[in-house]
C-alpha atoms as a PDB file:
ATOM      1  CA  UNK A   1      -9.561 -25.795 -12.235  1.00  0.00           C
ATOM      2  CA  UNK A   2     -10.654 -24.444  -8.865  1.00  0.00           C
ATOM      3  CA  UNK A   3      -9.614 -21.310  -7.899  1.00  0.00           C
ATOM      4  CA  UNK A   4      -8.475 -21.018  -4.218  1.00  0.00           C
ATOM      5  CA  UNK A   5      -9.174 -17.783  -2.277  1.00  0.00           C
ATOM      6  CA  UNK A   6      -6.717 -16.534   0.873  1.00  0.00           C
ATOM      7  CA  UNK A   7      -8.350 -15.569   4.645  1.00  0.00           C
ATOM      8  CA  UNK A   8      -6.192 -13.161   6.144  1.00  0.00           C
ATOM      9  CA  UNK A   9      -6.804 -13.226   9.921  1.00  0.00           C
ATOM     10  CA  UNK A  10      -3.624 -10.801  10.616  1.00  0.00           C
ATOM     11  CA  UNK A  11      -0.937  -9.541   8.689  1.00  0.00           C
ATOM     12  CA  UNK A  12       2.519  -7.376   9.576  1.00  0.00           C
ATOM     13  CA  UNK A  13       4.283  -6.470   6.375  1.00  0.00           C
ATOM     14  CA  UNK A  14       7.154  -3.899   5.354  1.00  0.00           C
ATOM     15  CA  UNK A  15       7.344  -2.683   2.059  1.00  0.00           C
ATOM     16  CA  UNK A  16       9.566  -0.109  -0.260  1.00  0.00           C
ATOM     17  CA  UNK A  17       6.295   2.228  -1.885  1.00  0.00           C
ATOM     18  CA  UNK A  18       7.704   4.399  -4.910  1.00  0.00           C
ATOM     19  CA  UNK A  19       4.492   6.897  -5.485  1.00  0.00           C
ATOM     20  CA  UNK A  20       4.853   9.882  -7.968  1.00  0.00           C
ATOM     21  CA  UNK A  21       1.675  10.088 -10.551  1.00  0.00           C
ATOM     22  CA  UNK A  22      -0.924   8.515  -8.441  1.00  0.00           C
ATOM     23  CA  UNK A  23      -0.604  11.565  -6.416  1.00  0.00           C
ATOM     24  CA  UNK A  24      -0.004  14.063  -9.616  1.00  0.00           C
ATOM     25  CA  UNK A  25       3.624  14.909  -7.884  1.00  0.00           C
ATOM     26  CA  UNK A  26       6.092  16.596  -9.125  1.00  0.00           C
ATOM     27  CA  UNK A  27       8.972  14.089  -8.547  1.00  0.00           C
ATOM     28  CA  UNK A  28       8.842  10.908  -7.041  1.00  0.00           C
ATOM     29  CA  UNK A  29       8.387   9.931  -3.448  1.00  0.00           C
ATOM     30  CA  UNK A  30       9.635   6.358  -2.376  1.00  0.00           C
ATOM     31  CA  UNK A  31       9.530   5.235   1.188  1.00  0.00           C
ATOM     32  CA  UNK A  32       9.376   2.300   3.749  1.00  0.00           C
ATOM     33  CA  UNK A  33       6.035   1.076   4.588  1.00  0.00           C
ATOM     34  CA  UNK A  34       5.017  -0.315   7.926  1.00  0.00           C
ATOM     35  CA  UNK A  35       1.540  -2.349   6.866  1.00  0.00           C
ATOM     36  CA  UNK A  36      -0.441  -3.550   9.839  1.00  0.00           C
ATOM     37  CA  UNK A  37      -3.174  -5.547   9.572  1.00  0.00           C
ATOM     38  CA  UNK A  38      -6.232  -7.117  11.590  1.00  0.00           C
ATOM     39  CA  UNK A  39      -9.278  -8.841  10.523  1.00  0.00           C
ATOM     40  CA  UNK A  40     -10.931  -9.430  13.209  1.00  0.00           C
ATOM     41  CA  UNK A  41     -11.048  -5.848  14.423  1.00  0.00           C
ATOM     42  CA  UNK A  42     -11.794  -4.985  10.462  1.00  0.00           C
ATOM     43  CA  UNK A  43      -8.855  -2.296  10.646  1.00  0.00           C
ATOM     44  CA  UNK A  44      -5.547  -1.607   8.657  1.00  0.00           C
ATOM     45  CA  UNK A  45      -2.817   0.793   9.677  1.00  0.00           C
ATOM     46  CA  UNK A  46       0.112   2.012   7.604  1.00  0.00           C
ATOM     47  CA  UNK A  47       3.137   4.054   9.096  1.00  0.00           C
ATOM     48  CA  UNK A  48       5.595   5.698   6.526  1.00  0.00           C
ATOM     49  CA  UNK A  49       9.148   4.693   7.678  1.00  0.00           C
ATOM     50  CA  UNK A  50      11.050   7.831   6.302  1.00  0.00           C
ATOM     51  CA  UNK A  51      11.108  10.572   8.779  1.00  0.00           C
ATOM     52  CA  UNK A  52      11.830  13.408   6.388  1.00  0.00           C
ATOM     53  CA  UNK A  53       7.807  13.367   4.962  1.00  0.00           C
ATOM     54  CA  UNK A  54       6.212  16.011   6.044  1.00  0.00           C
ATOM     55  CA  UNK A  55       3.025  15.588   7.351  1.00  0.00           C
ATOM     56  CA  UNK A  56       0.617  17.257   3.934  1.00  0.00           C
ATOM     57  CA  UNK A  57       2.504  14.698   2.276  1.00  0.00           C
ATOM     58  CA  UNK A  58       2.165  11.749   4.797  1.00  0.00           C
ATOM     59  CA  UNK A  59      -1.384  12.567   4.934  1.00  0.00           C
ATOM     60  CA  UNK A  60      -1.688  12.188   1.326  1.00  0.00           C
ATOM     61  CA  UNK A  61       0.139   8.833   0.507  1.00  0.00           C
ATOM     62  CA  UNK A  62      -1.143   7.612   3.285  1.00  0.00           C
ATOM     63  CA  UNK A  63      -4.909   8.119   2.245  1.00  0.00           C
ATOM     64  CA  UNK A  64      -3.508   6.380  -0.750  1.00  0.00           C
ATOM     65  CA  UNK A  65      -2.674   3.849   0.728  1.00  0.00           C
ATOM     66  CA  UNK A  66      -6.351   3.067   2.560  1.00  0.00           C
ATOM     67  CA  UNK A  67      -8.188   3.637  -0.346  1.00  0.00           C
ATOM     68  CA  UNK A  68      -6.001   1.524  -2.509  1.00  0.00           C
ATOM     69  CA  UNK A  69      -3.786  -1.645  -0.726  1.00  0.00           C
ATOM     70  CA  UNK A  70      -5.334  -4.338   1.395  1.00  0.00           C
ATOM     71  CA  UNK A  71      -3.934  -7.832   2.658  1.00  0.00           C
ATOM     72  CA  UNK A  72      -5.022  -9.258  -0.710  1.00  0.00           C
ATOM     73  CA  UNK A  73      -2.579  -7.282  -1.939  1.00  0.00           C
ATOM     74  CA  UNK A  74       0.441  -9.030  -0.492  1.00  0.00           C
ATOM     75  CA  UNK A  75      -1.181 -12.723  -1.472  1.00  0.00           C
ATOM     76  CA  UNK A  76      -1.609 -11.884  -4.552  1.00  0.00           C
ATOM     77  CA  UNK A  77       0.483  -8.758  -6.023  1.00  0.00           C
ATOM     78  CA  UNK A  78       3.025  -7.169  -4.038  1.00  0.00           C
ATOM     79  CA  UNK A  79       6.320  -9.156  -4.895  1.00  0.00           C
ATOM     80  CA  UNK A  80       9.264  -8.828  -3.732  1.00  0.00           C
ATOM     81  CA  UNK A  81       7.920  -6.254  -0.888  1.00  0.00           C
ATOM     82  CA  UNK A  82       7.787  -3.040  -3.153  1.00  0.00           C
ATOM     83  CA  UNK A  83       4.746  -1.284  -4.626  1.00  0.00           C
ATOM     84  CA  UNK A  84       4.953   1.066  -7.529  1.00  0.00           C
ATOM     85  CA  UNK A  85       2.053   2.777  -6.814  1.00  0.00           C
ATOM     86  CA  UNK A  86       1.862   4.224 -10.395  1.00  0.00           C
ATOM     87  CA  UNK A  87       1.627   0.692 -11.625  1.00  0.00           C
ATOM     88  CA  UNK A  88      -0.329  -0.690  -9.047  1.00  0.00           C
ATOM     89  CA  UNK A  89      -3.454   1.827 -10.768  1.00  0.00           C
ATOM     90  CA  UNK A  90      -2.130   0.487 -14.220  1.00  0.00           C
ATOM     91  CA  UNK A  91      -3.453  -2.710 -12.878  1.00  0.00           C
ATOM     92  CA  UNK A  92      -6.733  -1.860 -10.865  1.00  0.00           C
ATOM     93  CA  UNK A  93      -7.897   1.958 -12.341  1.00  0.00           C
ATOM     94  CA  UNK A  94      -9.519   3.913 -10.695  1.00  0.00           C
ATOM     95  CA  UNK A  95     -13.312   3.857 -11.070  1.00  0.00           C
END
């Protein structure tokens, strides 16, 4: 059987992140996730929804978030527009 592959030109997604052990924190972190998305331009922006993040910690999940989501992510994996990050590393370690 052929396997088909997904072009994403552009891509505007929100998603519920829970994040806690990715980041070796102390208790778990869950927020809204604006994911923006262009292919053209090569560039992908998240914004974290919950205004009560301070900014070490938006920094942080954040730079997560770059290093470890893309647009194949929400073709393939991301169901039901949540990400457990934790999980999400159970399924693609970390090199």
């Amino acid at each position: 059987m052929e396997e088909k592959h997904r072009h994403v030109e552009k891509l505007l997604s929100v998603f519920h992140l829970t994040i806690r052990h990715s980041l070796r924190l102390p208790q778990e972190v869950r927020t809204g996730v604006l994911f923006l998305y262009d292919g053209q331009e090569g560039s992908k922006d998240f914004r974290l929804l919950d205004p009560g993040i301070g900014p070490e910690m938006r920094r942080r999940i954040t730079a997560w978030l770059h290093e470890h989501v893309g647009p194949q992510d929400f073709s393939e994996r991301l169901r039901l527009n949540r990400l457990d990050a934790d999980g999400h590393l159970k399924n693609h370690p970390l090199p």
